[in-house]
Protein backbone atom coordinates (compact mmCIF):
# COMPACT_ATOMS: atom_id res chain seq x y z
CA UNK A 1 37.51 39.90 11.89
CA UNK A 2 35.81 36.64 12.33
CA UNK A 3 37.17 33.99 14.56
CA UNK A 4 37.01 30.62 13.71
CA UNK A 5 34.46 29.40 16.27
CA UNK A 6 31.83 32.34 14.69
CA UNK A 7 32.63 31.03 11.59
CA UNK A 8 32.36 27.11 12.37
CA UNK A 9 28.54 28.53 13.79
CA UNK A 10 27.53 30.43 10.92
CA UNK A 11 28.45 27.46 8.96
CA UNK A 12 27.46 24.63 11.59
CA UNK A 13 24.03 26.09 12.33
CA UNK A 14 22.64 25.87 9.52
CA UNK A 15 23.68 22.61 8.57
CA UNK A 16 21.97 21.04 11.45
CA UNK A 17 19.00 23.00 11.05
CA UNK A 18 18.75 21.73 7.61
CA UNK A 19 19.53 18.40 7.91
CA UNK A 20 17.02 18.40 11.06
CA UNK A 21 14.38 19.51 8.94
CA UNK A 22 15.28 16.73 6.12
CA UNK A 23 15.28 14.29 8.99
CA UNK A 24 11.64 15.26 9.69
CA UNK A 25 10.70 15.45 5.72
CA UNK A 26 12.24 11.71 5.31
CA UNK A 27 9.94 10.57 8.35
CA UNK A 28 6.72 12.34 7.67
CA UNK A 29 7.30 10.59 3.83
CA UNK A 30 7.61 7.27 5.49
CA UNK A 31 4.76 7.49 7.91
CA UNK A 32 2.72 8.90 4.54
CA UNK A 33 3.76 6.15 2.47
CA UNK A 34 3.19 3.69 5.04
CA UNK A 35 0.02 4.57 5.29
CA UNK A 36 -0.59 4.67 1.48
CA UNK A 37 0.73 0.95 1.19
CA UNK A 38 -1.69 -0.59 4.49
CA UNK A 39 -4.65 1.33 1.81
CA UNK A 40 -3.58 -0.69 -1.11
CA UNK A 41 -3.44 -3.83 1.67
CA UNK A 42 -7.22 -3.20 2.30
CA UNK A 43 -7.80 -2.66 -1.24
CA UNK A 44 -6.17 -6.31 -2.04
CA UNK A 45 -7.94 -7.73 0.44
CA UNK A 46 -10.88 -6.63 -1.20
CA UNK A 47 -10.24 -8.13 -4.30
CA UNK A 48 -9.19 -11.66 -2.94
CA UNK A 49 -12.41 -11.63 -1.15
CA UNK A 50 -14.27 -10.58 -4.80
CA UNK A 51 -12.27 -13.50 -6.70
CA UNK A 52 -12.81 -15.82 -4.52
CA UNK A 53 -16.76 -14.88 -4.25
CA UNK A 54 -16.97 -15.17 -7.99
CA UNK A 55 -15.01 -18.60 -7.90
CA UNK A 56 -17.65 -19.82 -5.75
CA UNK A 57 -20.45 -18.54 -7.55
CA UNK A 58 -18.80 -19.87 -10.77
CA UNK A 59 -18.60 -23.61 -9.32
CA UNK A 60 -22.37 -22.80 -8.48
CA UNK A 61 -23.09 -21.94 -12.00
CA UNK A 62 -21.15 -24.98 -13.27
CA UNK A 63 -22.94 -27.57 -10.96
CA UNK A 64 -26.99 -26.22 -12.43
CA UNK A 65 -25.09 -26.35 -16.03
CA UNK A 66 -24.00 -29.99 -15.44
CA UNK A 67 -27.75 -30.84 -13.98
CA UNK A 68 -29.38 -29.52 -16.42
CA UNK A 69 -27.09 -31.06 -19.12
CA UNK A 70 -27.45 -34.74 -17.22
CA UNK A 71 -31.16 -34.37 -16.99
CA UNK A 72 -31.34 -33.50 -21.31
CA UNK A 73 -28.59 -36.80 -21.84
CA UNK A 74 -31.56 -38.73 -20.03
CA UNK A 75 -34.32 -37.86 -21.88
């Protein structure tokens, strides 16, 4: 017969095994997403930095337009 100490281990054991291992799943997610999310940082970054290069080169673009439109008006 099985006392109730073998049966609170054959029941207990694996438990804590399992939930052990879910422990480690849940924290090898979290360092994976983590990661993914300081990626999508650099990649926003990187987009900032394109807007506002395009900004500038638009107000570049803008300021030969308006020359060239002030030097037709005098003619």
């Amino acid at each position: 017969m099985v006392t109730n100490q073998q049966l609170y281990l054959a029941i207990g054991i694996p438990l804590i095994f399992n939930a052990g291992l879910v422990g480690l799943l849940l924290a090898l997610m979290s360092a994976k997403f983590k990661a993914m999310e300081d990626r999508f940082d650099g990649i926003d970054q990187r987009f900032d930095d394109m807007k506002d290069l395009w900004r500038a080169e638009l107000h570049r673009v803008e300021e030969v337009l308006d020359a060239r439109l002030k030097h037709l008006e005098e003619r």
